[in-house]
C-alpha atoms as a PDB file:
ATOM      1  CA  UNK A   1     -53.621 -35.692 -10.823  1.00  0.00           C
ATOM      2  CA  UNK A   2     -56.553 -34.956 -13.320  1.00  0.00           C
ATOM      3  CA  UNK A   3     -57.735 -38.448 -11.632  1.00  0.00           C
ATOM      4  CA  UNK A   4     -57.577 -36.907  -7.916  1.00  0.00           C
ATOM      5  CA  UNK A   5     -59.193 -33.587  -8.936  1.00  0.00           C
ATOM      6  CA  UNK A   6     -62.053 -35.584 -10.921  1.00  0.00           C
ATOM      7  CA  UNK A   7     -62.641 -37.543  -7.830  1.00  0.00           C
ATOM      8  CA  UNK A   8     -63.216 -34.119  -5.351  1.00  0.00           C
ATOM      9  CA  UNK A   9     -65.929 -32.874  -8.367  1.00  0.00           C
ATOM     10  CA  UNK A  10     -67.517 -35.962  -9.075  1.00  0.00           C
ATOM     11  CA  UNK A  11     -67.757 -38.186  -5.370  1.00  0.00           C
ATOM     12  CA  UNK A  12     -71.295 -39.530  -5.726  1.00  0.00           C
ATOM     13  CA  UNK A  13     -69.947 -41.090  -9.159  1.00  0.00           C
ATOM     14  CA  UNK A  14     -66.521 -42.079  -8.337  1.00  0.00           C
ATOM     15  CA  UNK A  15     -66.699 -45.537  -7.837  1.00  0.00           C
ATOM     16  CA  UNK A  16     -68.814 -46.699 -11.020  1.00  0.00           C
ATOM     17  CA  UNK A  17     -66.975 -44.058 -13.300  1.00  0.00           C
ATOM     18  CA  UNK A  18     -63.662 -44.636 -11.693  1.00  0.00           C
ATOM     19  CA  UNK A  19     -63.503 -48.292 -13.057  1.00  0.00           C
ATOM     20  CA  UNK A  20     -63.627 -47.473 -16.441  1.00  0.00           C
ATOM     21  CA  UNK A  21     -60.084 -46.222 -15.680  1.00  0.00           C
ATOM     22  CA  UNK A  22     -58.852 -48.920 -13.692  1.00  0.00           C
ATOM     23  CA  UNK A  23     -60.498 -51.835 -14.165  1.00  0.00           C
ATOM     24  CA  UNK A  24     -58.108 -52.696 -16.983  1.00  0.00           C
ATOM     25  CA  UNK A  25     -54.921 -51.461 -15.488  1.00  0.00           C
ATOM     26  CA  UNK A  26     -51.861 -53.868 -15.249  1.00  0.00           C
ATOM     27  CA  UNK A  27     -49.859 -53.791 -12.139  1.00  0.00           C
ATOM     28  CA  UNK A  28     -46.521 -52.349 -14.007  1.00  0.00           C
ATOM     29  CA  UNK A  29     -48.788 -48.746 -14.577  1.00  0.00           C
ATOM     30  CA  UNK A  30     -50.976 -48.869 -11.206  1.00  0.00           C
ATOM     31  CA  UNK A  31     -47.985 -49.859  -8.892  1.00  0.00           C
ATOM     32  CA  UNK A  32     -45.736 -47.595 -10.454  1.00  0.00           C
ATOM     33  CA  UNK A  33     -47.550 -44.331 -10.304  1.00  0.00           C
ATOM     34  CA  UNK A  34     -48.422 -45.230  -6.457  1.00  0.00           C
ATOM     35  CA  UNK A  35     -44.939 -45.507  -5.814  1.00  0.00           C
ATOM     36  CA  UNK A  36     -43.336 -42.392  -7.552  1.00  0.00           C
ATOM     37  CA  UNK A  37     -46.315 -39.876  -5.326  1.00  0.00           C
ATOM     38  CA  UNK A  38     -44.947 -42.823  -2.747  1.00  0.00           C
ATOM     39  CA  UNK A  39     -41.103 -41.159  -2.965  1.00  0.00           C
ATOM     40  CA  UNK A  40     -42.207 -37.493  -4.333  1.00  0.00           C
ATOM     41  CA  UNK A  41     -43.666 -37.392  -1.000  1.00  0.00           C
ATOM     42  CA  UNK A  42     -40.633 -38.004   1.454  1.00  0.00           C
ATOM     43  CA  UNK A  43     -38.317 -35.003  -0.565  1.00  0.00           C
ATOM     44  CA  UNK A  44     -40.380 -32.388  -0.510  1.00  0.00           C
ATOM     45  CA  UNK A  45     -41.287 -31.958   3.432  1.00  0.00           C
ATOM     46  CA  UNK A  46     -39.902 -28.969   5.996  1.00  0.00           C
ATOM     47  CA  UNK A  47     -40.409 -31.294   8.862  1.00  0.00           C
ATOM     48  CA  UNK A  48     -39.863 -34.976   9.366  1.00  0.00           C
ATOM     49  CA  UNK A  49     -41.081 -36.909  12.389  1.00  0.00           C
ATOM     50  CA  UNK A  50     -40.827 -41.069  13.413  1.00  0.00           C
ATOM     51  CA  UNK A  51     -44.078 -42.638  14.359  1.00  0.00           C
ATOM     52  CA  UNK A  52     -44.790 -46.183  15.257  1.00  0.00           C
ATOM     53  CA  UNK A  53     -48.845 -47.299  15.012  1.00  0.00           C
ATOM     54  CA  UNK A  54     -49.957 -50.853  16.056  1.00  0.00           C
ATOM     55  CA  UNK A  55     -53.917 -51.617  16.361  1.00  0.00           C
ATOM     56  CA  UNK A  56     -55.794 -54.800  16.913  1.00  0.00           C
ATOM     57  CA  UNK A  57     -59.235 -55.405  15.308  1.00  0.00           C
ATOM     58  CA  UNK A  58     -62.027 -58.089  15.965  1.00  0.00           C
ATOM     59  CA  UNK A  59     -64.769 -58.746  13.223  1.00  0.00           C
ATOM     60  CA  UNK A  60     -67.953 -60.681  13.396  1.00  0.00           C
ATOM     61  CA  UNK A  61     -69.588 -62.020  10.264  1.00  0.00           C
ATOM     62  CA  UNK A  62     -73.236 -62.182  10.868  1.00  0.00           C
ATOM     63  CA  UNK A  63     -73.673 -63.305   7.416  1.00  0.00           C
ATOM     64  CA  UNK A  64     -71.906 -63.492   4.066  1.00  0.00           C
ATOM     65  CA  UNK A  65     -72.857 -59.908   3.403  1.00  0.00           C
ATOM     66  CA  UNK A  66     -73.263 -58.221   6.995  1.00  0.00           C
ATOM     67  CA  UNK A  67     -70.205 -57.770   9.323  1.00  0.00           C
ATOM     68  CA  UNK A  68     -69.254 -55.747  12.256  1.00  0.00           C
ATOM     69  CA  UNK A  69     -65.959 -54.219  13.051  1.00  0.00           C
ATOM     70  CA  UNK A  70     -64.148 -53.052  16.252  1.00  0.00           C
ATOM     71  CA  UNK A  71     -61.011 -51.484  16.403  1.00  0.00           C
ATOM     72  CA  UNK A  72     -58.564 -50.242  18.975  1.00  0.00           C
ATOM     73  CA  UNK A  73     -55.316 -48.106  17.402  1.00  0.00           C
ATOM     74  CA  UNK A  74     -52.277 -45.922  19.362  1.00  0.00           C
ATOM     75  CA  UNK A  75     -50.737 -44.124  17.444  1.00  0.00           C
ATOM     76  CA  UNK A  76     -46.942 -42.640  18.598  1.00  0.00           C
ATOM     77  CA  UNK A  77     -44.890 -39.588  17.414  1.00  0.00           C
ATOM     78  CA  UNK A  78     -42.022 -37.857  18.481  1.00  0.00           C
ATOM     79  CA  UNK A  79     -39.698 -40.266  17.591  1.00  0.00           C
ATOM     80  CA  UNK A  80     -41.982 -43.231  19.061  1.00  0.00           C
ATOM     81  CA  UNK A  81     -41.327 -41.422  21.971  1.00  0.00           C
ATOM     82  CA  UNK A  82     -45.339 -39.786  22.736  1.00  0.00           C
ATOM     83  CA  UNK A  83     -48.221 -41.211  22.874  1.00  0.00           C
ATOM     84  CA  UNK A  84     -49.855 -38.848  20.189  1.00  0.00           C
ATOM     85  CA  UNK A  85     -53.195 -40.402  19.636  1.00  0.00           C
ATOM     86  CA  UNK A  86     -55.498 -43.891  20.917  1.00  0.00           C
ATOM     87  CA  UNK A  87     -58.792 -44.566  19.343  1.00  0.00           C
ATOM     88  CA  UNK A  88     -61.516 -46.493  19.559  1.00  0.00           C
ATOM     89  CA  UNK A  89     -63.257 -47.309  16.082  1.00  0.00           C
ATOM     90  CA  UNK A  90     -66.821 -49.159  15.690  1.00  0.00           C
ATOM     91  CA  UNK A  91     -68.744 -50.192  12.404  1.00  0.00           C
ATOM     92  CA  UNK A  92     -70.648 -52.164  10.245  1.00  0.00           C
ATOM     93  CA  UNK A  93     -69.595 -53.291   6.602  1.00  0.00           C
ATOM     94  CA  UNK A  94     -72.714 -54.474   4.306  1.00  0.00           C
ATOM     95  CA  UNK A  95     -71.640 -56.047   0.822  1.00  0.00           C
ATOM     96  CA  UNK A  96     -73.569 -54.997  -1.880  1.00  0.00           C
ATOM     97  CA  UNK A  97     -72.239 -57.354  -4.374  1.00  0.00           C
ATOM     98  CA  UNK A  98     -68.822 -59.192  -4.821  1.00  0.00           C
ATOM     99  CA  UNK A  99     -67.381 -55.602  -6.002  1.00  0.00           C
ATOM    100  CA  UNK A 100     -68.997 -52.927  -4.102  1.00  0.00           C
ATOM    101  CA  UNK A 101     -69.552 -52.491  -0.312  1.00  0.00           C
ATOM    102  CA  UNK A 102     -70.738 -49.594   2.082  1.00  0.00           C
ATOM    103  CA  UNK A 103     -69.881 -49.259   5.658  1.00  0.00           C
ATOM    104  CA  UNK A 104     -71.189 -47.104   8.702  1.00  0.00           C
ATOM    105  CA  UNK A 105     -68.226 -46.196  11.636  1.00  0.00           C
ATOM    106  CA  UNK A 106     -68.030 -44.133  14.621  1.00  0.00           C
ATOM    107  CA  UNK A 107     -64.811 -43.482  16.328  1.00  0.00           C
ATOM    108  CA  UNK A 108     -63.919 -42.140  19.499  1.00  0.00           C
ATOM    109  CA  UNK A 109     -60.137 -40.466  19.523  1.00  0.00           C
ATOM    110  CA  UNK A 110     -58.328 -38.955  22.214  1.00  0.00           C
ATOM    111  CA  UNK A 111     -55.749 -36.892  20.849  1.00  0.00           C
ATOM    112  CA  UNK A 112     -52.725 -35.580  22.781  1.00  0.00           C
ATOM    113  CA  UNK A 113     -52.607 -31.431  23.537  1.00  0.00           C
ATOM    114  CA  UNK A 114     -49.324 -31.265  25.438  1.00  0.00           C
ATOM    115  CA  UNK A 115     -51.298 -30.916  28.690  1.00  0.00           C
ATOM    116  CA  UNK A 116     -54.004 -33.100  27.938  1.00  0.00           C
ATOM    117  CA  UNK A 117     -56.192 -35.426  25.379  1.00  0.00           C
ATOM    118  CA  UNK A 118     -58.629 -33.582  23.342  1.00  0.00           C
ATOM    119  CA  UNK A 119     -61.830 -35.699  23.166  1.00  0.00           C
ATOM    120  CA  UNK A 120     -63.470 -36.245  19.430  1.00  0.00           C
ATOM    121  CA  UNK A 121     -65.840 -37.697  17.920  1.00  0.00           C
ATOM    122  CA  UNK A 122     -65.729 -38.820  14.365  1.00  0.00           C
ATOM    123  CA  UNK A 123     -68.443 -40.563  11.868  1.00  0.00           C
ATOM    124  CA  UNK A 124     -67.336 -41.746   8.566  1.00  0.00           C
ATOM    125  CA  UNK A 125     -69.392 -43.630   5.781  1.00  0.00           C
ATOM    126  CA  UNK A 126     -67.420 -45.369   2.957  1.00  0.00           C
ATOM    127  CA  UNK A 127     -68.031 -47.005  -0.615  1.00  0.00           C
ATOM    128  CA  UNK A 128     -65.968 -49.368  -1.647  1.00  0.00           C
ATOM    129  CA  UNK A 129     -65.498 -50.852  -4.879  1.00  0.00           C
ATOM    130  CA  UNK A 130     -62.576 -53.694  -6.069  1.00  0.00           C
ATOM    131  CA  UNK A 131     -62.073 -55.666  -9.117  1.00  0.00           C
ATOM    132  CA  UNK A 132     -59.211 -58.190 -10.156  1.00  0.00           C
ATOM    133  CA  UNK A 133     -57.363 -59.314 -13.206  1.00  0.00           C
ATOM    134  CA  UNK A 134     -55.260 -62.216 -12.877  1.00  0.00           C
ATOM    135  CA  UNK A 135     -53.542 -61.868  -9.172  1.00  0.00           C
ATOM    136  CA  UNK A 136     -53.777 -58.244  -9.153  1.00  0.00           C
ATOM    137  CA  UNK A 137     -56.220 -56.546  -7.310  1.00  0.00           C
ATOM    138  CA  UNK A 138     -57.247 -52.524  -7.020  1.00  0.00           C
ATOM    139  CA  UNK A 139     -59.391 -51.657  -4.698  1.00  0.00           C
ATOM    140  CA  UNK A 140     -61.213 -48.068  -4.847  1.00  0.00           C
ATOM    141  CA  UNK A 141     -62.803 -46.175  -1.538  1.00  0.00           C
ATOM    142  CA  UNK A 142     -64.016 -43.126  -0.725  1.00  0.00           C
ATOM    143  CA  UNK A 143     -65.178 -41.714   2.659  1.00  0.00           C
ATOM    144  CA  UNK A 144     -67.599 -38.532   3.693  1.00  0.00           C
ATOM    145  CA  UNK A 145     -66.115 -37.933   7.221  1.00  0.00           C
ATOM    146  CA  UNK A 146     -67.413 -35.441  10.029  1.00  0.00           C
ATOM    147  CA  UNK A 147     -65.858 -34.982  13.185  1.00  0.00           C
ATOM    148  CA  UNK A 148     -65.908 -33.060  16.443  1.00  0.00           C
ATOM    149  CA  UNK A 149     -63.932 -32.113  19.110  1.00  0.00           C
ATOM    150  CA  UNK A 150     -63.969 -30.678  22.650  1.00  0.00           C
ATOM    151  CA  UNK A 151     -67.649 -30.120  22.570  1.00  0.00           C
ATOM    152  CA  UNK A 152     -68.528 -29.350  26.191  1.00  0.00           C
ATOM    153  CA  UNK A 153     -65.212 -27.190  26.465  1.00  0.00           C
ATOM    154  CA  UNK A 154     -65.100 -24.869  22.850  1.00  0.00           C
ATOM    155  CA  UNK A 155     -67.661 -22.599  21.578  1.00  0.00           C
ATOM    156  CA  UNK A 156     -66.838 -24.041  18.334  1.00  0.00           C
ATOM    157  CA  UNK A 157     -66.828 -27.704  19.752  1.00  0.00           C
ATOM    158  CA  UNK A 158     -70.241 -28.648  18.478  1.00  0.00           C
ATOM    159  CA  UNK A 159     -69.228 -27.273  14.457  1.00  0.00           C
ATOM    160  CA  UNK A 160     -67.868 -30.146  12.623  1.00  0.00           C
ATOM    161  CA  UNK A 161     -64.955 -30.708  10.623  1.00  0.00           C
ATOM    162  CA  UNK A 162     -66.153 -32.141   7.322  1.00  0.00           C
ATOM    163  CA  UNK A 163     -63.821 -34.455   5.073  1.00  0.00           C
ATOM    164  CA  UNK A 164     -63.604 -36.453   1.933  1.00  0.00           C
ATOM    165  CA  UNK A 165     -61.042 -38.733   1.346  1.00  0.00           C
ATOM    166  CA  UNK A 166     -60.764 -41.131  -1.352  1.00  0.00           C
ATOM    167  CA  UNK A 167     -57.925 -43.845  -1.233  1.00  0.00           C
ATOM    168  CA  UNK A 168     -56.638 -46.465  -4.232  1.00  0.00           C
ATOM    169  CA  UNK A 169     -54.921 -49.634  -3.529  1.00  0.00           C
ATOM    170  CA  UNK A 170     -53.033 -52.047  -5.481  1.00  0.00           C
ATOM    171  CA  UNK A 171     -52.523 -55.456  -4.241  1.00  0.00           C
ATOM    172  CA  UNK A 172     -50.839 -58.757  -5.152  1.00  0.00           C
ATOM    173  CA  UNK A 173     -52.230 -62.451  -4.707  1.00  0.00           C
ATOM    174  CA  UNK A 174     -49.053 -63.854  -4.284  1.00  0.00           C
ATOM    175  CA  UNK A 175     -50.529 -67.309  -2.634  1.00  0.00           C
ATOM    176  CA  UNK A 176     -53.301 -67.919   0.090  1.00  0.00           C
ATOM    177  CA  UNK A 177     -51.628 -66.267   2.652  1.00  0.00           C
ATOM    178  CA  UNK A 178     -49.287 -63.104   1.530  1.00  0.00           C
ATOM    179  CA  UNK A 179     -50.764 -60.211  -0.272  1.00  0.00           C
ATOM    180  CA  UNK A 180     -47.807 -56.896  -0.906  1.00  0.00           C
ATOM    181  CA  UNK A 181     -49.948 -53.741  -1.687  1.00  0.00           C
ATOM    182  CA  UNK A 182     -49.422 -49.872  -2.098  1.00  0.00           C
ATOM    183  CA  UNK A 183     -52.115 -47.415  -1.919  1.00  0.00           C
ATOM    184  CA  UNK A 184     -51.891 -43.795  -1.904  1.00  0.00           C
ATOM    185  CA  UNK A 185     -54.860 -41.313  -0.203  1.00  0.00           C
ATOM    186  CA  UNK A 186     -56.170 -38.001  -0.606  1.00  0.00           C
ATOM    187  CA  UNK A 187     -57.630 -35.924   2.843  1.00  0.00           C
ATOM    188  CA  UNK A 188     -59.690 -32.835   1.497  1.00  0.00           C
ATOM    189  CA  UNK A 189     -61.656 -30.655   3.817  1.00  0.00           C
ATOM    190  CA  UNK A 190     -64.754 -29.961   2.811  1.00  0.00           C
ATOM    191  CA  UNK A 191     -65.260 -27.305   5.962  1.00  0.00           C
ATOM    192  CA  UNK A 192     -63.798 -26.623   9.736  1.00  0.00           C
ATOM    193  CA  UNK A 193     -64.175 -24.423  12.363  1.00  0.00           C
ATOM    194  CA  UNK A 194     -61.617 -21.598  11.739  1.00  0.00           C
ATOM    195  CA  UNK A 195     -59.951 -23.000   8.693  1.00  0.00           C
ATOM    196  CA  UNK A 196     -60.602 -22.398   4.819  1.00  0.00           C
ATOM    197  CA  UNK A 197     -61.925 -25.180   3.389  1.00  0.00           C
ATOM    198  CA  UNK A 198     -61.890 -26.394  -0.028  1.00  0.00           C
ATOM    199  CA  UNK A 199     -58.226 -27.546   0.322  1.00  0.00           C
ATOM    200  CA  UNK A 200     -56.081 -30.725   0.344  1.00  0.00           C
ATOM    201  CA  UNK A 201     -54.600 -30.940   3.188  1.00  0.00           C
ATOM    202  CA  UNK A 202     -53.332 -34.314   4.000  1.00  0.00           C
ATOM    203  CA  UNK A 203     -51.597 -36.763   1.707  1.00  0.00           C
ATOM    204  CA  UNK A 204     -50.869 -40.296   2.667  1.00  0.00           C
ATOM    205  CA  UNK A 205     -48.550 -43.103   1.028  1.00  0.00           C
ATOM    206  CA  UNK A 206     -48.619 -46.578   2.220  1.00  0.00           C
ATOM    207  CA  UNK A 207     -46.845 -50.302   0.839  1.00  0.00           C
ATOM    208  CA  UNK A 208     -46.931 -53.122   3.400  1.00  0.00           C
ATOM    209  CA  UNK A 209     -48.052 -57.253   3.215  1.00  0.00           C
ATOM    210  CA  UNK A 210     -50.834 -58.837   4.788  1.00  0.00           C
ATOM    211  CA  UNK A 211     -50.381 -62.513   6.133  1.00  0.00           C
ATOM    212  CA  UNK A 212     -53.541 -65.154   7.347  1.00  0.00           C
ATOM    213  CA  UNK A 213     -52.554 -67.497   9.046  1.00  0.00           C
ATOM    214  CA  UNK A 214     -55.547 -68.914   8.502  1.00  0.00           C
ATOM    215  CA  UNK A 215     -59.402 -67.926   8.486  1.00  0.00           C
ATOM    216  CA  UNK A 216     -59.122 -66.472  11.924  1.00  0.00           C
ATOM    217  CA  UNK A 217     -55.841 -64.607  12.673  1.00  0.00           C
ATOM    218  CA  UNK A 218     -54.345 -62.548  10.239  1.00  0.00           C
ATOM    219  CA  UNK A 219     -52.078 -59.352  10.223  1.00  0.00           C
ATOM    220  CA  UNK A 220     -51.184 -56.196   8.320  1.00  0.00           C
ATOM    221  CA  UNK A 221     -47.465 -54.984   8.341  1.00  0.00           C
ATOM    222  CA  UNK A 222     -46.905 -51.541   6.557  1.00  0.00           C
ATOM    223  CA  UNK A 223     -44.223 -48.617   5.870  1.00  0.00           C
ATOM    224  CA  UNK A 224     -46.217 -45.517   5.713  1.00  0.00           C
ATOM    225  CA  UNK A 225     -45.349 -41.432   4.802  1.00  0.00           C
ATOM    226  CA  UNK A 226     -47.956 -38.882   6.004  1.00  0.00           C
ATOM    227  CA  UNK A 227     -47.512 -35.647   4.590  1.00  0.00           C
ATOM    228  CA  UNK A 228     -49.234 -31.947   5.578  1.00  0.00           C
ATOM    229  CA  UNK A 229     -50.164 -29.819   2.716  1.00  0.00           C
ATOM    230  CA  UNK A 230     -51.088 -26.115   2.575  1.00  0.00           C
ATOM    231  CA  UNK A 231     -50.493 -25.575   5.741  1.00  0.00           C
ATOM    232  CA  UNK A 232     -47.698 -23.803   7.739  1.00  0.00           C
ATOM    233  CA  UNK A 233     -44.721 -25.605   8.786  1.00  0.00           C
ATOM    234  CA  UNK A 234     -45.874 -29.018   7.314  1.00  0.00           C
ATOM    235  CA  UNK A 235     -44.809 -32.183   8.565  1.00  0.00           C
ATOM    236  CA  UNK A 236     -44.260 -35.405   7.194  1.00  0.00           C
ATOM    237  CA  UNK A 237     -44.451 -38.398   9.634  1.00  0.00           C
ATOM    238  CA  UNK A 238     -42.371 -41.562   8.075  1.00  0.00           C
ATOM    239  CA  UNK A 239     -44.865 -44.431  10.024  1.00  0.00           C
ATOM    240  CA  UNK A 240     -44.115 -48.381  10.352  1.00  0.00           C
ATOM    241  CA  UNK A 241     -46.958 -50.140  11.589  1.00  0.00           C
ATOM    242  CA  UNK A 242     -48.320 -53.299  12.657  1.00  0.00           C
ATOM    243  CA  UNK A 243     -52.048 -54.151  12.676  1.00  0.00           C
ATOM    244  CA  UNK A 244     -53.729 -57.768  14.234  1.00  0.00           C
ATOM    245  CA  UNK A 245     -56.999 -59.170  13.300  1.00  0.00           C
ATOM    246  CA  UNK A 246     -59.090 -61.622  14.341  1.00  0.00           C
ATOM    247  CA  UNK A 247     -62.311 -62.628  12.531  1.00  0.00           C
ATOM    248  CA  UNK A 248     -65.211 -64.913  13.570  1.00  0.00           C
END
């Protein structure tokens, strides 16, 4: 935790400073302390809720260092029962070197109100940083996020909702084609209309494998636990979820 709280104070020199920390971790420390927030997280919530989330994603290389990214998630609750959320996400990733990248995204959610789908609008910049030793990898990101939401139909539509969120994952090379991996992410707002900010809010746990079948297809199947913090009534949403890609 001295880690997560370093992170929110220091953001514009997490990645290079954070790798002094991890560059040299072995899997049996990173993987384990992943895992035990990974089960803290499922005993301590006053709600629980079943989700299912499936998204396909098509990337373009342009070059060996420019690429461009578009997305399409939904995103059910309730059980799997309601269509809680569909999104449409679009971006470019640049690579900066073999280790660090930066990316650019806008995405366009409709989110479900009961009676109707809120319209938002979110834009997101990341830095990404991963190293390896042997077949393990650990790749660090953090995001600046700013989003809003039902602009032409709330006087506080057009007032942001600022983020930053700053995610670790661990992941094997187990061969060419199946990589396990756990990862754990912090959401703290920054600011939002009619909420304090300076909080965590959101915590999220994730393990799952990625398969290529080759160069072109590949796909991402994941176990995930969402979990509200300082907030009334919080929920925790166990997710599975199944992501396609295709690459060209």
């Amino acid at each position: 935790m001295k880690i997560i709280s370093w992170l929110l104070k220091k953001q514009d020199d997490l990645i290079r400073k954070s790798t002094k920390v991890f560059a040299n971790c072995k899997l049996s420390t990173a993987g384990s302390l992943i895992f035990v927030l990974f089960f803290i997280s499922s005993s301590s919530a006053q709600q629980n809720d079943f989700g299912v989330w499936g998204s396909i994603a098509v990337t373009h290389k342009f070059s060996r260092k420019l690429s461009a990214t578009i997305e399409e998630q939904f995103r059910f609750n309730q059980n799997a029962s309601n269509l809680v959320q569909y999104f449409t996400d679009a971006g470019l990733e640049y690579s900066i070197s073999k280790k660090f990248k930066v990316a650019l995204c806008y995405r366009f959610i409709n989110s479900d109100q009961y009676t109707y789908y809120s319209k938002r609008h979110r834009l997101y910049a990341d830095l990404s940083y991963k190293t390896k030793s042997s077949r393990l990898q650990l790749l660090l990101r953090t995001r600046l996020q700013e989003q809003q939401q039902d602009i032409h139909s709330s006087e506080h539509g057009r007032i942001p909702a600022w983020y930053s969120r700053n995610k670790i994952t661990a992941k094997i090379d187990l061969n060419k084609k199946y990589s396990p991996y756990v990862s754990a992410e912090l959401f703290y707002m920054i600011s939002a209309p009619n909420e304090d900010g300076g909080i965590i809010d959101k915590m999220r746990y994730a393990a799952g494998v990625e398969y290529e079948f080759n160069r072109v297809h590949a796909i991402d199947l994941y176990y995930l636990i969402q979990q509200d913090k300082n907030v009334n009534d919080p929920l925790t949403d166990f997710v599975v979820g199944l992501g396609y890609a295709f690459s060209f």
